[in-house]
PDB file of N, CA and C in Angstrom:
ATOM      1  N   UNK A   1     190.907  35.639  32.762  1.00  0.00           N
ATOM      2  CA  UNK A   1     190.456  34.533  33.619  1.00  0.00           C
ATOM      3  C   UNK A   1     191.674  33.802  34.176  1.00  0.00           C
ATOM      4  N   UNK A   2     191.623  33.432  35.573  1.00  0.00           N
ATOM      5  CA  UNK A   2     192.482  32.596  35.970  1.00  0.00           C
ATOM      6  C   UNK A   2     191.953  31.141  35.863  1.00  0.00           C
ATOM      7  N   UNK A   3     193.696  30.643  35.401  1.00  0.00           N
ATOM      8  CA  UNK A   3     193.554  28.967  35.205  1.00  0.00           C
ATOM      9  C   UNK A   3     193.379  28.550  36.784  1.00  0.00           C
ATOM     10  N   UNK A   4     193.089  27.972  36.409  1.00  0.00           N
ATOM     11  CA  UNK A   4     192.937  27.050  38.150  1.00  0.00           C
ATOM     12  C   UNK A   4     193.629  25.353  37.943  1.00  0.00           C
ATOM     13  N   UNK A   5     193.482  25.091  38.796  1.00  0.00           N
ATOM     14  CA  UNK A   5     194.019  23.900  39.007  1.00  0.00           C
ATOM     15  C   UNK A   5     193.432  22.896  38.115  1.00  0.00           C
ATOM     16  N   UNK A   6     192.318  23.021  37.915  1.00  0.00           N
ATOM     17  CA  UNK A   6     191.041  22.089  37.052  1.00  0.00           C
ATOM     18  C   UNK A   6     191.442  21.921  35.875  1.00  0.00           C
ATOM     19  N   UNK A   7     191.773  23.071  34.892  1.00  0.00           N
ATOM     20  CA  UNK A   7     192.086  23.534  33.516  1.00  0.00           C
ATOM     21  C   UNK A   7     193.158  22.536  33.207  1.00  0.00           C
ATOM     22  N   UNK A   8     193.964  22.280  34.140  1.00  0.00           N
ATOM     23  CA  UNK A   8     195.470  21.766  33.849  1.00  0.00           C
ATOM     24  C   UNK A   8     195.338  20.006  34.039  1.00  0.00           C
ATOM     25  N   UNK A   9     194.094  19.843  34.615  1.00  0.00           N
ATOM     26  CA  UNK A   9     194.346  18.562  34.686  1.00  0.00           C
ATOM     27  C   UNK A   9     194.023  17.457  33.942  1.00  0.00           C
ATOM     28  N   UNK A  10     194.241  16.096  33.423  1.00  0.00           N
ATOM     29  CA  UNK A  10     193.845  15.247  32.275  1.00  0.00           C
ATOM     30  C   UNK A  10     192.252  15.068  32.747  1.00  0.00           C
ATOM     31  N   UNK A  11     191.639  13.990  31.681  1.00  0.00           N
ATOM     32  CA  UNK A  11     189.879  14.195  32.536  1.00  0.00           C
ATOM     33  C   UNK A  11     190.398  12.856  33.090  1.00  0.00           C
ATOM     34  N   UNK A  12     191.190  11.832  33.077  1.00  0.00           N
ATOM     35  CA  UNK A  12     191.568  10.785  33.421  1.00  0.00           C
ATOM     36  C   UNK A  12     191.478  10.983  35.507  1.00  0.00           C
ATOM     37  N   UNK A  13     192.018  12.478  35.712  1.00  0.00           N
ATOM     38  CA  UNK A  13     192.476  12.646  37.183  1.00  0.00           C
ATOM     39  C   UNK A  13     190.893  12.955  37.799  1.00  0.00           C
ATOM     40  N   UNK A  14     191.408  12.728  38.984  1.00  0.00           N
ATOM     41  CA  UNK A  14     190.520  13.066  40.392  1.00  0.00           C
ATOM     42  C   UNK A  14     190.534  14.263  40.776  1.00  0.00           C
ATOM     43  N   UNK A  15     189.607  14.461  41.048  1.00  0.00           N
ATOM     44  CA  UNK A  15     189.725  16.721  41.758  1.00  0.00           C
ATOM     45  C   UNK A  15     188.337  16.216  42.956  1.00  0.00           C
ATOM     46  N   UNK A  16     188.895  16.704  44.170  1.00  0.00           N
ATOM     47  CA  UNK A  16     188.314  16.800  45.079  1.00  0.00           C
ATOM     48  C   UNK A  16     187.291  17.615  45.361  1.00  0.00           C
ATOM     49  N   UNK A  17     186.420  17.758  46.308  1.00  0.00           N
ATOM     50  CA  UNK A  17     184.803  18.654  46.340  1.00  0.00           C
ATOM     51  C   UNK A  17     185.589  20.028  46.877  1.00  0.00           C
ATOM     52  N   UNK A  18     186.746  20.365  47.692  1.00  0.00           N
ATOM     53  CA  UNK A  18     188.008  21.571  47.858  1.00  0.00           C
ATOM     54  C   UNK A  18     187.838  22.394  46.586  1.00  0.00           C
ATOM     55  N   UNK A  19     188.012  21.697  45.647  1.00  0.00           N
ATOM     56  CA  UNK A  19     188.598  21.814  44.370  1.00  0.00           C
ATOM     57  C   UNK A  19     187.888  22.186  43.092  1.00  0.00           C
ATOM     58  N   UNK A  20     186.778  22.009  43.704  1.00  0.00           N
ATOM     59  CA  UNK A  20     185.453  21.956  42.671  1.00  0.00           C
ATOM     60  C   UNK A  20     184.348  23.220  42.932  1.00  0.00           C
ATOM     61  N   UNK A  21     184.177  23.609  44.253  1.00  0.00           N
ATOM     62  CA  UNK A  21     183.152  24.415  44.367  1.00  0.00           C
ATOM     63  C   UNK A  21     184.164  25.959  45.477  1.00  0.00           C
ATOM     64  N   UNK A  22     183.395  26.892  45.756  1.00  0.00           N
ATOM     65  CA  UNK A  22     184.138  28.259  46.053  1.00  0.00           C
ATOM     66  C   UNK A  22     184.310  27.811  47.218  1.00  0.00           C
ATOM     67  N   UNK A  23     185.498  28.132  48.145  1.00  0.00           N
ATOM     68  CA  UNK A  23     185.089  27.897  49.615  1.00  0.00           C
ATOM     69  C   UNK A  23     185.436  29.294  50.689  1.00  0.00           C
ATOM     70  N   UNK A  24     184.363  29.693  51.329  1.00  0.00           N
ATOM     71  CA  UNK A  24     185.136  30.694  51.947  1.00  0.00           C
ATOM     72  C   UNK A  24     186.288  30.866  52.573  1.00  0.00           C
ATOM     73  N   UNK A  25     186.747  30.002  52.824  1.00  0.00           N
ATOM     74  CA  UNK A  25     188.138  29.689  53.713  1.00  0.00           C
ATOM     75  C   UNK A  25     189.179  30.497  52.611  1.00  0.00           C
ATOM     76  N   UNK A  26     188.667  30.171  51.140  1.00  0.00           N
ATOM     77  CA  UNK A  26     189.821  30.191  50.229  1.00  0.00           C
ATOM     78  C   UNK A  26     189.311  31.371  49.467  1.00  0.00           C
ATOM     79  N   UNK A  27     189.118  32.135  49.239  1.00  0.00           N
ATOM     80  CA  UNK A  27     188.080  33.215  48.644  1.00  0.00           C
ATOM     81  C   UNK A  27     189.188  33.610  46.876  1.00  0.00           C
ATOM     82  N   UNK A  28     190.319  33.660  47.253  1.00  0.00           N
ATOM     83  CA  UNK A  28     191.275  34.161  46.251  1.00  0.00           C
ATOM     84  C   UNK A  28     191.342  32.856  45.382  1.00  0.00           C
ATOM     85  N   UNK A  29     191.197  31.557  45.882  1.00  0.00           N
ATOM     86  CA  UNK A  29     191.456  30.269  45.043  1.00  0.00           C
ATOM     87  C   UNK A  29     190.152  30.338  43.667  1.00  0.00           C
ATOM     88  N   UNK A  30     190.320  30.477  42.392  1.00  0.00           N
ATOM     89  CA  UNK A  30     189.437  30.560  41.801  1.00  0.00           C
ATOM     90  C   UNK A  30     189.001  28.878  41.294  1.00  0.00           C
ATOM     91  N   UNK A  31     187.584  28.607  41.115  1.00  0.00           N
ATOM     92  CA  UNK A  31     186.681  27.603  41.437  1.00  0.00           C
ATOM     93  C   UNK A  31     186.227  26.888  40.249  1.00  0.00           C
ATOM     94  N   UNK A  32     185.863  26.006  39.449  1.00  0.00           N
ATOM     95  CA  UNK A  32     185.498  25.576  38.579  1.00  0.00           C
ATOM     96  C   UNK A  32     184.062  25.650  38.504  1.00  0.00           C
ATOM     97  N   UNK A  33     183.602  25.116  39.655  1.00  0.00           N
ATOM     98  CA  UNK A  33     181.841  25.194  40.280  1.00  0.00           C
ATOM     99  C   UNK A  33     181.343  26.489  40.507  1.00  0.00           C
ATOM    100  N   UNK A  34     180.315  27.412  40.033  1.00  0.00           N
ATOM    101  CA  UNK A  34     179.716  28.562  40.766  1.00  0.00           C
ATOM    102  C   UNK A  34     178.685  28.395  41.710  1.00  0.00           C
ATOM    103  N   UNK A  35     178.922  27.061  42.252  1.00  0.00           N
ATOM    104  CA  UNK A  35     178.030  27.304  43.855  1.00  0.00           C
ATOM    105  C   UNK A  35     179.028  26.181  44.689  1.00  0.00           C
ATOM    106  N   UNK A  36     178.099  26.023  45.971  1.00  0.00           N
ATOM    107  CA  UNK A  36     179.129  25.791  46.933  1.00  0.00           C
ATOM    108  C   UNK A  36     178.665  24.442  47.219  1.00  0.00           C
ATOM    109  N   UNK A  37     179.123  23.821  48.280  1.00  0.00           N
ATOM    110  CA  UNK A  37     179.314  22.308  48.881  1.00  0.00           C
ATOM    111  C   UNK A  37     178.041  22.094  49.171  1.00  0.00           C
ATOM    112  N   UNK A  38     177.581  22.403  50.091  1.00  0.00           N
ATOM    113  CA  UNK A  38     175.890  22.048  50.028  1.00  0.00           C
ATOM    114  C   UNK A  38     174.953  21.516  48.783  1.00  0.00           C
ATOM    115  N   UNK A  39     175.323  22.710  48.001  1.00  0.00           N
ATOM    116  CA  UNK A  39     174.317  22.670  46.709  1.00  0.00           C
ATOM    117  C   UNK A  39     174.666  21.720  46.085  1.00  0.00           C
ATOM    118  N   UNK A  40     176.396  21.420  45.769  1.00  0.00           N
ATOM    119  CA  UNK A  40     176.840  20.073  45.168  1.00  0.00           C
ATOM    120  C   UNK A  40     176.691  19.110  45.586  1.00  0.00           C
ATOM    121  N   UNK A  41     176.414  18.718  47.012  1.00  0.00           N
ATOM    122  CA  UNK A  41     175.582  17.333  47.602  1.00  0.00           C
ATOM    123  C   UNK A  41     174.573  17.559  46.898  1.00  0.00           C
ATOM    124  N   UNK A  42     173.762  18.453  47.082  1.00  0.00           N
ATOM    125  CA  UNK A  42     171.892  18.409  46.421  1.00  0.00           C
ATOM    126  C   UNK A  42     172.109  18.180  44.837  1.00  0.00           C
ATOM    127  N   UNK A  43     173.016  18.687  44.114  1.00  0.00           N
ATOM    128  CA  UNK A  43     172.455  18.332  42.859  1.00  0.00           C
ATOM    129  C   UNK A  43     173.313  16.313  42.768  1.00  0.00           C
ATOM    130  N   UNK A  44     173.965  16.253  43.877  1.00  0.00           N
ATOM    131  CA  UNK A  44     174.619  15.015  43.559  1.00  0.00           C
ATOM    132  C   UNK A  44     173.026  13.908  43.655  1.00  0.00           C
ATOM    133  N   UNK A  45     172.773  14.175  45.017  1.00  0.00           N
ATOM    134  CA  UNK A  45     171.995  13.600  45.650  1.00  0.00           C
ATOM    135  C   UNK A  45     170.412  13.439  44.671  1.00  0.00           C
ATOM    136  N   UNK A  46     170.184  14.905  43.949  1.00  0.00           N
ATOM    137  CA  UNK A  46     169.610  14.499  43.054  1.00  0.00           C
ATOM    138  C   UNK A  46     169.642  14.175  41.754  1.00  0.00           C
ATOM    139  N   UNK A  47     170.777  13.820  41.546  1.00  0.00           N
ATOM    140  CA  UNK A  47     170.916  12.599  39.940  1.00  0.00           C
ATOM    141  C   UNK A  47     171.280  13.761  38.970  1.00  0.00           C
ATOM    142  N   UNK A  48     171.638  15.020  39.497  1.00  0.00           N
ATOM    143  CA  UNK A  48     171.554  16.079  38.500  1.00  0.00           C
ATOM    144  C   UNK A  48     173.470  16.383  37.809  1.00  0.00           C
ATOM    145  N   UNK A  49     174.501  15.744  39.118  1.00  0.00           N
ATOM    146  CA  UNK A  49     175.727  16.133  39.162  1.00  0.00           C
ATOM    147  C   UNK A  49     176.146  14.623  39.025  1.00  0.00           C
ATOM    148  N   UNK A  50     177.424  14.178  38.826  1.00  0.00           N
ATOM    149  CA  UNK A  50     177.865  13.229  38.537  1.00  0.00           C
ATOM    150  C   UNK A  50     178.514  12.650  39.968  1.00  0.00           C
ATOM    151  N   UNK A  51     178.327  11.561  40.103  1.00  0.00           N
ATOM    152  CA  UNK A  51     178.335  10.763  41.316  1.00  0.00           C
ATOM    153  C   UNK A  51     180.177  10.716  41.498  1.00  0.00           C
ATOM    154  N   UNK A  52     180.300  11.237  42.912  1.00  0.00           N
ATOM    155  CA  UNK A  52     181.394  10.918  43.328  1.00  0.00           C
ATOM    156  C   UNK A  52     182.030   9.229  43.268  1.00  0.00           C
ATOM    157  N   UNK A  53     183.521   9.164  43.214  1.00  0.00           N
ATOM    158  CA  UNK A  53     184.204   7.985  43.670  1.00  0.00           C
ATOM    159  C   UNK A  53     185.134   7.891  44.973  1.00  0.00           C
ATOM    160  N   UNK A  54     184.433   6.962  45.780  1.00  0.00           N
ATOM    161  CA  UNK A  54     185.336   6.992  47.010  1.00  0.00           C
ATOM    162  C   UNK A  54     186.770   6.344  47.032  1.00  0.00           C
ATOM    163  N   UNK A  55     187.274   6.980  47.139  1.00  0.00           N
ATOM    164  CA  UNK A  55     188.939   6.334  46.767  1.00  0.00           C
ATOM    165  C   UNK A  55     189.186   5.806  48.408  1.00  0.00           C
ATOM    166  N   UNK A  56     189.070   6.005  49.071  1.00  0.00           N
ATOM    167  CA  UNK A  56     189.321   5.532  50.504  1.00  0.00           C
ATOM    168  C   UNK A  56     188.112   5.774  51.489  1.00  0.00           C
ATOM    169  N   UNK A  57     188.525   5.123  52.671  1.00  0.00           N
ATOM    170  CA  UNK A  57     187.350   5.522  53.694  1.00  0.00           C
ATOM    171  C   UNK A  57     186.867   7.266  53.583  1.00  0.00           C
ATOM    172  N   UNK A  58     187.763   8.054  54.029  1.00  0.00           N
ATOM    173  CA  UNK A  58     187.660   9.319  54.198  1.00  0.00           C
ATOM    174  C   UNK A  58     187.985  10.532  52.917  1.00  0.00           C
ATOM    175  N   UNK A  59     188.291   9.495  51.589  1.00  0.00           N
ATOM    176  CA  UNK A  59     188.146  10.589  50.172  1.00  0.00           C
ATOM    177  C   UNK A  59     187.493   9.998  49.287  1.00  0.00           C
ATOM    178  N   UNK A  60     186.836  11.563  48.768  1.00  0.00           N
ATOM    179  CA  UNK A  60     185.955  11.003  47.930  1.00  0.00           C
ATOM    180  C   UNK A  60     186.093  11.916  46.647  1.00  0.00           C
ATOM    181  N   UNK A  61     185.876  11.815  45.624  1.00  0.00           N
ATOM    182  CA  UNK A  61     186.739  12.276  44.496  1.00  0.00           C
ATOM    183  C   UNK A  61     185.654  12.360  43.344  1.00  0.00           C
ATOM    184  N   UNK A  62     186.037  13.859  42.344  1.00  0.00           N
ATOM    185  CA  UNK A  62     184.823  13.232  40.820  1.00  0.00           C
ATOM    186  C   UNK A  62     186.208  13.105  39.969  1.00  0.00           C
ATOM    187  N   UNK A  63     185.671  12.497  38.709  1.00  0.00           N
ATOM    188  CA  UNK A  63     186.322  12.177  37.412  1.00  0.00           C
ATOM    189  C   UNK A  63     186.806  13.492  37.010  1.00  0.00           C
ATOM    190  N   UNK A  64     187.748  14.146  36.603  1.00  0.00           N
ATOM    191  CA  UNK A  64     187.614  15.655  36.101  1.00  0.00           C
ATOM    192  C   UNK A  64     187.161  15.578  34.623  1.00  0.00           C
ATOM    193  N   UNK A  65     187.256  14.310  34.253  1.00  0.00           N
ATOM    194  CA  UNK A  65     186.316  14.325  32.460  1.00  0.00           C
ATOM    195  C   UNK A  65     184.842  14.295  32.864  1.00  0.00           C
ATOM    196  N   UNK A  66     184.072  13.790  33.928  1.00  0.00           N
ATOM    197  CA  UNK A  66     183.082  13.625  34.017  1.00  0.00           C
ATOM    198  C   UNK A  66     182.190  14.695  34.215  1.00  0.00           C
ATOM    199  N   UNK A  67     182.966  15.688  35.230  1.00  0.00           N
ATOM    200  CA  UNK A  67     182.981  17.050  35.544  1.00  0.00           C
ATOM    201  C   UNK A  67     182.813  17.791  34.329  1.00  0.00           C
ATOM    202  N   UNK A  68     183.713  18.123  33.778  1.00  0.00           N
ATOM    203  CA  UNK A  68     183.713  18.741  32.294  1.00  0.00           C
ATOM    204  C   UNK A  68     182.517  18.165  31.462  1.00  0.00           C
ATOM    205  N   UNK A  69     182.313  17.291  31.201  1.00  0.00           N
ATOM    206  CA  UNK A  69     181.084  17.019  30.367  1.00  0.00           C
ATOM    207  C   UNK A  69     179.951  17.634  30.670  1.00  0.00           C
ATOM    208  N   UNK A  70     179.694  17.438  32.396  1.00  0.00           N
ATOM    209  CA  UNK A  70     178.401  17.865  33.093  1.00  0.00           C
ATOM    210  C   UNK A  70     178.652  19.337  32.793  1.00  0.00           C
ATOM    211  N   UNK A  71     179.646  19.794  33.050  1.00  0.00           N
ATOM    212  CA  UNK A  71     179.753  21.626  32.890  1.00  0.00           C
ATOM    213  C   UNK A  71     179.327  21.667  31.186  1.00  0.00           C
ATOM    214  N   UNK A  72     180.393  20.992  30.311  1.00  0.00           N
ATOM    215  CA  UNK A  72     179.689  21.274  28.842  1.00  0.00           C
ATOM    216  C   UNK A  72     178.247  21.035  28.384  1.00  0.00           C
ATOM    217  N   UNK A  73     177.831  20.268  29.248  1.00  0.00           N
ATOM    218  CA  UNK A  73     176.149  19.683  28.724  1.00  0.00           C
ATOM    219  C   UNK A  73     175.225  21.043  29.640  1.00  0.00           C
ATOM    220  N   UNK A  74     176.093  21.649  30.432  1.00  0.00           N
ATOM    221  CA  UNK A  74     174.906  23.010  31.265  1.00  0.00           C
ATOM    222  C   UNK A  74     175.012  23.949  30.235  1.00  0.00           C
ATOM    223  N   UNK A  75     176.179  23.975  29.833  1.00  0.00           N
ATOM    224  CA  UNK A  75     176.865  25.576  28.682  1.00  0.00           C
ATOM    225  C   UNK A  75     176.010  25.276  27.473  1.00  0.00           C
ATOM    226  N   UNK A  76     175.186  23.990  27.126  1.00  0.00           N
ATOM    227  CA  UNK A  76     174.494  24.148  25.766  1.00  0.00           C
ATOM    228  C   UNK A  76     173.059  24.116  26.168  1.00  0.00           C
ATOM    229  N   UNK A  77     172.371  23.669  27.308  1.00  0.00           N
ATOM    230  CA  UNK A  77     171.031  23.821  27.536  1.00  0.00           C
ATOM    231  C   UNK A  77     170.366  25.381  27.473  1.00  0.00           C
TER     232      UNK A  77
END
């Protein structure tokens, strides 16, 4: 398995929606998320994914601990 960028980071940091789900643009960049940007609005939108933080007008950012939890709480259901 490749580390990705995610693996390395404290849960303290920010990882962008780039960063989180596959993007075709980037096909070789390996992904933390196994679905894509759309679907991560929908599960945001429905209370299912953990709510972004807008750090500025134009970024918007998740917790990478918050992330990880939501991924550990799918890996035991």
């Amino acid at each position: 398995k490749t580390i990705s960028v995610f693996d390395n980071l404290p849960d303290s940091a920010f990882i962008r929606e780039s960063q989180l789900v596959q993007s075709p643009k980037r096909p070789g960049i390996p992904a933390p998320l196994p679905f894509s940007a759309p679907t991560l609005w929908r599960k945001v939108k429905a209370g299912t994914f953990p709510k972004p933080i807008k750090l500025s007008e134009r970024v918007t950012a998740w917790k990478v601990g918050e992330v990880r939890a939501w991924m550990a709480a799918q890996a035991t259901e």
